[in-house]
Protein backbone atom coordinates (compact mmCIF):
# COMPACT_ATOMS: atom_id res chain seq x y z
CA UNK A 1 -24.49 -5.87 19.00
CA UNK A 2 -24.52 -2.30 20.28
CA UNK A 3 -28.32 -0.46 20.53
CA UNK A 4 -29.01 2.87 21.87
CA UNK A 5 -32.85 3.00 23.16
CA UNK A 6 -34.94 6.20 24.23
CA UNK A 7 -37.68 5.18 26.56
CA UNK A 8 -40.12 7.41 27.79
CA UNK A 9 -42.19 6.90 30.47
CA UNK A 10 -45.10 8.64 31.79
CA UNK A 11 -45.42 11.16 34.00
CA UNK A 12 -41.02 11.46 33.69
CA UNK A 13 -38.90 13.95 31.49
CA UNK A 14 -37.09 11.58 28.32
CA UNK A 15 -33.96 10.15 29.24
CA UNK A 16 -31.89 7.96 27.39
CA UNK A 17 -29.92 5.04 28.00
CA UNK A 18 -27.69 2.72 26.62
CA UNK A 19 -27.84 -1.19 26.43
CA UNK A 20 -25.25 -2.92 25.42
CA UNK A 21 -25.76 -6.70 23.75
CA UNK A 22 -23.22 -9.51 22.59
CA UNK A 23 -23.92 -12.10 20.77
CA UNK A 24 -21.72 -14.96 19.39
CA UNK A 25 -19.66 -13.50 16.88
CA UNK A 26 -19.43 -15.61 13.15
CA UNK A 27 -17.97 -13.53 10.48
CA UNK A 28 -14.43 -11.65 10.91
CA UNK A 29 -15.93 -8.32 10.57
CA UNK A 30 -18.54 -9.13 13.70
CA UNK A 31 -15.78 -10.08 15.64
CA UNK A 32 -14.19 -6.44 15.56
CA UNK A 33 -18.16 -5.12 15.59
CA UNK A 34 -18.87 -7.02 18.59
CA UNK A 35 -16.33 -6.32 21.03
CA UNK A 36 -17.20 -2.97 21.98
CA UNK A 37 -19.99 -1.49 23.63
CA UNK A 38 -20.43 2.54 22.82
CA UNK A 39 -20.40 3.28 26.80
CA UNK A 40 -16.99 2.23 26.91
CA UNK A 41 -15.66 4.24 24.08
CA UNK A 42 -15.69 7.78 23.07
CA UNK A 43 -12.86 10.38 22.12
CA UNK A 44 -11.80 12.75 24.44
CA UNK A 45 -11.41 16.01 22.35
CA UNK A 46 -8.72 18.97 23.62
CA UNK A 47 -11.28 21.29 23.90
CA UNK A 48 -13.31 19.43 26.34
CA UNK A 49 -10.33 19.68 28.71
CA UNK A 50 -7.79 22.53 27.65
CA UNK A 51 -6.17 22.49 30.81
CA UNK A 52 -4.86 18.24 30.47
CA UNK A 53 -2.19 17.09 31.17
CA UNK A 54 0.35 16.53 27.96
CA UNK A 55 3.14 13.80 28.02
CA UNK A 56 6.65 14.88 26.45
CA UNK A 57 7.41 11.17 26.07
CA UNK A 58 5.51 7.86 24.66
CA UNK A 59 7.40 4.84 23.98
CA UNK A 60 5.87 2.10 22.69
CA UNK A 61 6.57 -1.48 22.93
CA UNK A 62 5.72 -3.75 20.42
CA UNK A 63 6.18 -7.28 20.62
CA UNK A 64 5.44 -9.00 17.25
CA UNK A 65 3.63 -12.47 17.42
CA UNK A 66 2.84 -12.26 21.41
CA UNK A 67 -1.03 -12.38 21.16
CA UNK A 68 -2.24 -12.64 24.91
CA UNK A 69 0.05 -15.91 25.21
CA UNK A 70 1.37 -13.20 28.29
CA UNK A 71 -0.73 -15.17 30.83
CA UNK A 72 0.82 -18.39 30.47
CA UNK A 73 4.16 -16.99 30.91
CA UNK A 74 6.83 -15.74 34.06
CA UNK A 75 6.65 -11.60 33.32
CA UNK A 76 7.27 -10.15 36.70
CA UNK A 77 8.29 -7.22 34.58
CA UNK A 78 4.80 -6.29 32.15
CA UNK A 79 3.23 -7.90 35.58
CA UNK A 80 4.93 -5.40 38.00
CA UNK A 81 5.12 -1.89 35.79
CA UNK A 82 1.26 -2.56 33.96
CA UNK A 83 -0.28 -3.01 38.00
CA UNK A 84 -0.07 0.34 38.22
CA UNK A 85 -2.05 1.18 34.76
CA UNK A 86 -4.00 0.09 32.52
CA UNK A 87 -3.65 -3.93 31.11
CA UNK A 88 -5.98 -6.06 29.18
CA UNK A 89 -5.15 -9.42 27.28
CA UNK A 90 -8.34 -8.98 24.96
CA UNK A 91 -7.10 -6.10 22.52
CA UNK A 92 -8.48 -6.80 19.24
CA UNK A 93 -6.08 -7.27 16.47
CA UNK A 94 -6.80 -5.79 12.93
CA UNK A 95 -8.21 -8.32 10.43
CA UNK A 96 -6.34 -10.28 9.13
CA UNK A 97 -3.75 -10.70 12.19
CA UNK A 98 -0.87 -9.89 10.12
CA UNK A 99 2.28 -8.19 11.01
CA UNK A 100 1.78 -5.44 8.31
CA UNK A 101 -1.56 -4.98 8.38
CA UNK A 102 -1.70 -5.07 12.16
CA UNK A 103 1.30 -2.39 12.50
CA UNK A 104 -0.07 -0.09 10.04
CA UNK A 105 -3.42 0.19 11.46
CA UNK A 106 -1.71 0.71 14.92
CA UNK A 107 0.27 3.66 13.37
CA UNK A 108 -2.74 4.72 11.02
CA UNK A 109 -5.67 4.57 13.02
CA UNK A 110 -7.49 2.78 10.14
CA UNK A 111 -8.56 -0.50 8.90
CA UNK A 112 -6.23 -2.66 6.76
CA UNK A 113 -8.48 -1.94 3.63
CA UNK A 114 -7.45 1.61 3.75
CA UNK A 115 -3.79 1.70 4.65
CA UNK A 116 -3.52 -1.33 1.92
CA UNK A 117 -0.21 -2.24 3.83
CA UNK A 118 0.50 -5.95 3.76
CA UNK A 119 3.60 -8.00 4.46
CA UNK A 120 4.86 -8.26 0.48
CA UNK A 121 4.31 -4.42 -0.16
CA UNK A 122 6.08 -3.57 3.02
CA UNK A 123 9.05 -6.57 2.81
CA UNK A 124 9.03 -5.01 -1.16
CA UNK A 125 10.71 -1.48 -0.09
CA UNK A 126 8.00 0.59 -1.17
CA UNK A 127 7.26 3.87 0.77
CA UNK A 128 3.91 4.44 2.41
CA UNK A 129 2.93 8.42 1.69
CA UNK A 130 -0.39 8.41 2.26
CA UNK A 131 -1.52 11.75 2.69
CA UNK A 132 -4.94 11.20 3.99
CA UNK A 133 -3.87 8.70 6.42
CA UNK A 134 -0.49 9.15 8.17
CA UNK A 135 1.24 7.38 10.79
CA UNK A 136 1.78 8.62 14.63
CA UNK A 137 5.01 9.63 13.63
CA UNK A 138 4.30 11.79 10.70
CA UNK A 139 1.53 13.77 13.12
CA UNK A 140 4.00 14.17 15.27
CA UNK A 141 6.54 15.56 13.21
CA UNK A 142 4.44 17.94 11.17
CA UNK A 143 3.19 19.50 14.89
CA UNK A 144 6.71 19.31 15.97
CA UNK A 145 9.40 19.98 13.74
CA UNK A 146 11.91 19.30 16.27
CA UNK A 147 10.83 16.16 17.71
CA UNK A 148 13.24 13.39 18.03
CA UNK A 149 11.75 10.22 16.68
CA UNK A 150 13.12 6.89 16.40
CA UNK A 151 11.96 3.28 15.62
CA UNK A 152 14.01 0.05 16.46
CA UNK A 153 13.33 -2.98 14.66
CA UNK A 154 14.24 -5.88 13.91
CA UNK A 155 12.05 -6.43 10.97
CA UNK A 156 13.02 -3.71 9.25
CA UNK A 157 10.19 -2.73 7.30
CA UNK A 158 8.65 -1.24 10.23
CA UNK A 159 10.37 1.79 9.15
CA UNK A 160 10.93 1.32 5.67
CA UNK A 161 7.81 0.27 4.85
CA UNK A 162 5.23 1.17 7.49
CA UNK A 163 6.61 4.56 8.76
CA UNK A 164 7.15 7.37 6.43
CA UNK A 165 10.52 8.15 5.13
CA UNK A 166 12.12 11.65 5.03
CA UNK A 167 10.60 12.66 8.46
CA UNK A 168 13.70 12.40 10.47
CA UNK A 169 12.85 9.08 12.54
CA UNK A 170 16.13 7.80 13.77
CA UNK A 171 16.29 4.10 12.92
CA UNK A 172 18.47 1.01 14.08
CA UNK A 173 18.19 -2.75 13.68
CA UNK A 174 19.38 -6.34 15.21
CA UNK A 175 18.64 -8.91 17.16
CA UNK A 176 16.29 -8.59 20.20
CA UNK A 177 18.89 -7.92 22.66
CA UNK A 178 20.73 -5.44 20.39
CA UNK A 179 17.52 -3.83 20.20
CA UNK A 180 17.29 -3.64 23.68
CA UNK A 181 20.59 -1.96 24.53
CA UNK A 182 20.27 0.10 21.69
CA UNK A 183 16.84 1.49 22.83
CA UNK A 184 18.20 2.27 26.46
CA UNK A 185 21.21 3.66 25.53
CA UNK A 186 19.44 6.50 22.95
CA UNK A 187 16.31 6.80 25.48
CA UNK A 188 18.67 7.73 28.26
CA UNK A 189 21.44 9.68 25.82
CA UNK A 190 18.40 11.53 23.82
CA UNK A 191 15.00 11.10 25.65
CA UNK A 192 13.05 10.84 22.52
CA UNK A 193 9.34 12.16 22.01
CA UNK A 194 7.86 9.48 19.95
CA UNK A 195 9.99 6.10 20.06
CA UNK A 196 8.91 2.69 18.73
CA UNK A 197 10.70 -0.48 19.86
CA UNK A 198 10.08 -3.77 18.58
CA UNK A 199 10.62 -7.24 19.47
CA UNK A 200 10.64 -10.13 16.90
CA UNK A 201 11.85 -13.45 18.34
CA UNK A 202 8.60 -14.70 20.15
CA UNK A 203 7.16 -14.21 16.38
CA UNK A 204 9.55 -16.77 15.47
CA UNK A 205 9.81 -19.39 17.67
CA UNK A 206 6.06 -19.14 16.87
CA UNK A 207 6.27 -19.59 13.24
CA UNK A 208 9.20 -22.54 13.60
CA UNK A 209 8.25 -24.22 16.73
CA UNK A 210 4.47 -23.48 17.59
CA UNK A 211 2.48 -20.27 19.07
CA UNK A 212 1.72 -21.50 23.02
CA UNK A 213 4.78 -23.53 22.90
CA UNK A 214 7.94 -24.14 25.51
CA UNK A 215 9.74 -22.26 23.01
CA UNK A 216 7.55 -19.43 22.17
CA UNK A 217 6.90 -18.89 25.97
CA UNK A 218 10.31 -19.02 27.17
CA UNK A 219 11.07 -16.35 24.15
CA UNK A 220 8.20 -14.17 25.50
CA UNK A 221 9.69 -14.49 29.04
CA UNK A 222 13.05 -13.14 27.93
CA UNK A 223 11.18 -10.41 26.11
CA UNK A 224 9.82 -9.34 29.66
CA UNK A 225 13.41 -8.90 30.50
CA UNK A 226 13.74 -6.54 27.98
CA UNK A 227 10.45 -4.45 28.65
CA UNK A 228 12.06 -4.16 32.10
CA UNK A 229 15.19 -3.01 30.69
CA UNK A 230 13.52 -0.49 28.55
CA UNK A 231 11.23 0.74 31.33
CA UNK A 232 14.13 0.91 33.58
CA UNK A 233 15.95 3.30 31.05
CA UNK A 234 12.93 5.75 30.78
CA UNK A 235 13.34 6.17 34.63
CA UNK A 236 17.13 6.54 34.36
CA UNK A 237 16.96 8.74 32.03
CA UNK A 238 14.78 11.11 34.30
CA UNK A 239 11.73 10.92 31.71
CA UNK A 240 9.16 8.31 33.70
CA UNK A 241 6.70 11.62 35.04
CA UNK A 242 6.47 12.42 31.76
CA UNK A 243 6.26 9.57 29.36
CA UNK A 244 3.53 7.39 28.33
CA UNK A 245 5.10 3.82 28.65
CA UNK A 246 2.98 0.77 26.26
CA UNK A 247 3.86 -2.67 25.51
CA UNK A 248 1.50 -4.50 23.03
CA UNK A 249 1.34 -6.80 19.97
CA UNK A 250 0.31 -7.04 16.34
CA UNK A 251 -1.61 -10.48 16.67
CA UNK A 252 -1.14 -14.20 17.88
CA UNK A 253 -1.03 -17.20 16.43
CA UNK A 254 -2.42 -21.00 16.24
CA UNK A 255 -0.56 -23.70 15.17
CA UNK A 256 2.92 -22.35 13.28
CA UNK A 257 0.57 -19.43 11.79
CA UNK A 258 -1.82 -16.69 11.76
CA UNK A 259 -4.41 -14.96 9.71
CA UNK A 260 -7.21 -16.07 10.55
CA UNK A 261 -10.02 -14.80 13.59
CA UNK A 262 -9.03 -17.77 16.11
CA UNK A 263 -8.90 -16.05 19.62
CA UNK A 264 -5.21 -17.14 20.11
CA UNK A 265 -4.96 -15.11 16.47
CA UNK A 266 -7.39 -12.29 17.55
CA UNK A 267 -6.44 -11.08 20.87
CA UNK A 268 -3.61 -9.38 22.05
CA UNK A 269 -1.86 -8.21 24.93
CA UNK A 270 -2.71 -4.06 25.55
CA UNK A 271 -0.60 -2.80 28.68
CA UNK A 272 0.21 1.21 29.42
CA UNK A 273 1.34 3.25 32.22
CA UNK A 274 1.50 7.03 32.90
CA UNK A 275 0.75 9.73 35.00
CA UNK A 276 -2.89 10.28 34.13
CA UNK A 277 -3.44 6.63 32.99
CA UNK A 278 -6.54 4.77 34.61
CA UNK A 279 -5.47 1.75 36.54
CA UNK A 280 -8.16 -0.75 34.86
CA UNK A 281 -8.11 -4.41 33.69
CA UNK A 282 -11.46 -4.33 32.05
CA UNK A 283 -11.26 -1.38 29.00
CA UNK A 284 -12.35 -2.66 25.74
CA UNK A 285 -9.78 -1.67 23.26
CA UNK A 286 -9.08 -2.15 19.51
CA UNK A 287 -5.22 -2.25 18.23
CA UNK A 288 -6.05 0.77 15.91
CA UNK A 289 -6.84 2.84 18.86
CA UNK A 290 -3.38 3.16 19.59
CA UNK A 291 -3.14 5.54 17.28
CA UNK A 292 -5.97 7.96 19.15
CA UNK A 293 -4.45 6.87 22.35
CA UNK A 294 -1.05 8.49 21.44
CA UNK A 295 -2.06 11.56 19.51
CA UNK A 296 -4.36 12.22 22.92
CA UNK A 297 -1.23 11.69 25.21
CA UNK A 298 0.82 13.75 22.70
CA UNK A 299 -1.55 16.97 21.89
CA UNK A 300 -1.43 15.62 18.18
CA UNK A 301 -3.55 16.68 15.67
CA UNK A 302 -5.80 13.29 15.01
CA UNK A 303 -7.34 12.35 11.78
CA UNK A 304 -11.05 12.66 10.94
CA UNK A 305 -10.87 9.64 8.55
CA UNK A 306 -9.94 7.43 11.46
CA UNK A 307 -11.83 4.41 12.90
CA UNK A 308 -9.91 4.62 15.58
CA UNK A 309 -10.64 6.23 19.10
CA UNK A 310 -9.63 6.77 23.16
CA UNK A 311 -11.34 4.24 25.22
CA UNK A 312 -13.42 6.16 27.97
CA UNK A 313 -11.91 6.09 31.14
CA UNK A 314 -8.17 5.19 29.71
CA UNK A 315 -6.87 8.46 31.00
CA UNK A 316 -7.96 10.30 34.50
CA UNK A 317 -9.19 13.03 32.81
């Protein structure tokens, strides 16, 4: 539990300090409540810094179903481009840990409850148009009108049911390695602003097989191949000074599910690299912050319904 305390002492000027608490968490909403102490977290506004640096790229990563099963796997590639940023395996999924839910609030910046995005609305084909909270990509088309935006999935309601429609995101589908080739062949034929590229088959193997199992591992390891292969593009393509590179997930899993506020469903990998980036292994960091943590990076125009926010000390300045 978080408390801010003024003490004043005799004889001294009042100063304040903070003092920051945990206790065991019990109920799903303590266990988002809990994580986070407010000297670790605050936004960094534009006009505290004018002069910051802006990226012209941000791809993110998302690997559906990974958790922070990353540390009992082989990824010399996460291992060898997130050493020189920022990495954490104790992001804090959205509750519940569902793919839609989870997504959404990554794209959103808000809490399930107010996106209302689930897995049967999105799977269903419905649009989300929600004026008064949009996704990254609708920010950064409305301050960019131009921008080249694309999303790669293989589940494809990522952008027929998460992202907006009728904002000019460029879209493909397939298998994982499909997805991969795709993604490095448009990064390094049309070095996009805003791209989202998404991995599905560690999901799987979770759901048929077991999350934590040979299976689900060895998909997660081939993943890593295909983070490198993306990363690797982004440098091709003459874009890796100015991008914001992130790999994360949605949620993990326990048993051949998830839903629930087990730690193997609750925490998830966080990685992210760029040229103001923070090299840290410690930031506290909910999933919904992406959402700040892009629209910082991009000189977007951020939401004041939000809950979501830019660690302190995620970017240099």
């Amino acid at each position: 539990m978080m408390k801010s305390r003024y003490v004043l002492l005799a004889g001294l000027l009042p100063f304040l300090f903070l003092s920051c608490k945990s206790t065991k968490q019990q109920s799903s909403s303590e266990i988002e409540k809990n994580q986070f102490c407010e000297e670790d977290i605050c936004i960094q506004s534009e006009e505290e810094n004018p002069e910051r640096f802006i990226y012209k790229h941000v791809i993110i990563v998302g690997i559906d179903g990974a958790g922070a099963f990353e540390a009992k796997c082989n990824t010399p590639n996460m291992d060898s481009i997130f050493a020189k940023g920022i990495w954490t395996p104790n992001c804090i999924a959205s509750i519940p840990p569902i793919s839609a839910q989870c997504w959404g609030s990554m794209m959103t910046g808000v809490k399930p409850a107010l996106h209302q995005l689930n897995n049967d609305r999105v799977e269903s084909g419905i649009e989300y148009d929600n004026p008064v909270y949009p996704t990254i990509f609708k920010l950064a088309r409305e301050t960019n009108p131009d921008a080249k935006l694309a999303a790669f999935a293989g589940w494809t309601p990522i952008y027929t049911g998460i992202i907006e429609k009728n904002i000019g995101v460029i879209t493909d589908t397939g298998n994982d390695e499909e997805i991969a080739d795709k993604a490095c062949d448009f990064i390094k034929a049309e070095k996009p602003d805003l791209m989202f590229v998404y991995f599905e088959s560690a999901d799987q193997k979770g759901h048929s097989l077991g999350f934590g199992k040979k299976e689900y591992l060895e998909a997660l390891e081939k993943i890593d191949g295909y983070v490198g292969k993306v990363y690797d593009a982004v440098s091709e393509a003459g874009m890796l000074d100015d991008t914001l590179f992130i790999v994360t997930a949605d949620h993990g899993g326990a048993g051949s599910g998830h839903g629930g506020i087990l730690p193997s469903e609750m925490h998830v990998y966080f990685g992210a690299v760029g040229k103001t980036v923070n090299k840290s292994t410690r930031l506290k960091f909910k999933g919904r912050d992406l959402a700040s943590v892009v629209c910082h990076a991009m000189n977007l125009k951020t939401n004041g319904n939000w809950a979501s926010e830019v660690p302190k000390k995620f970017f240099i300045e």
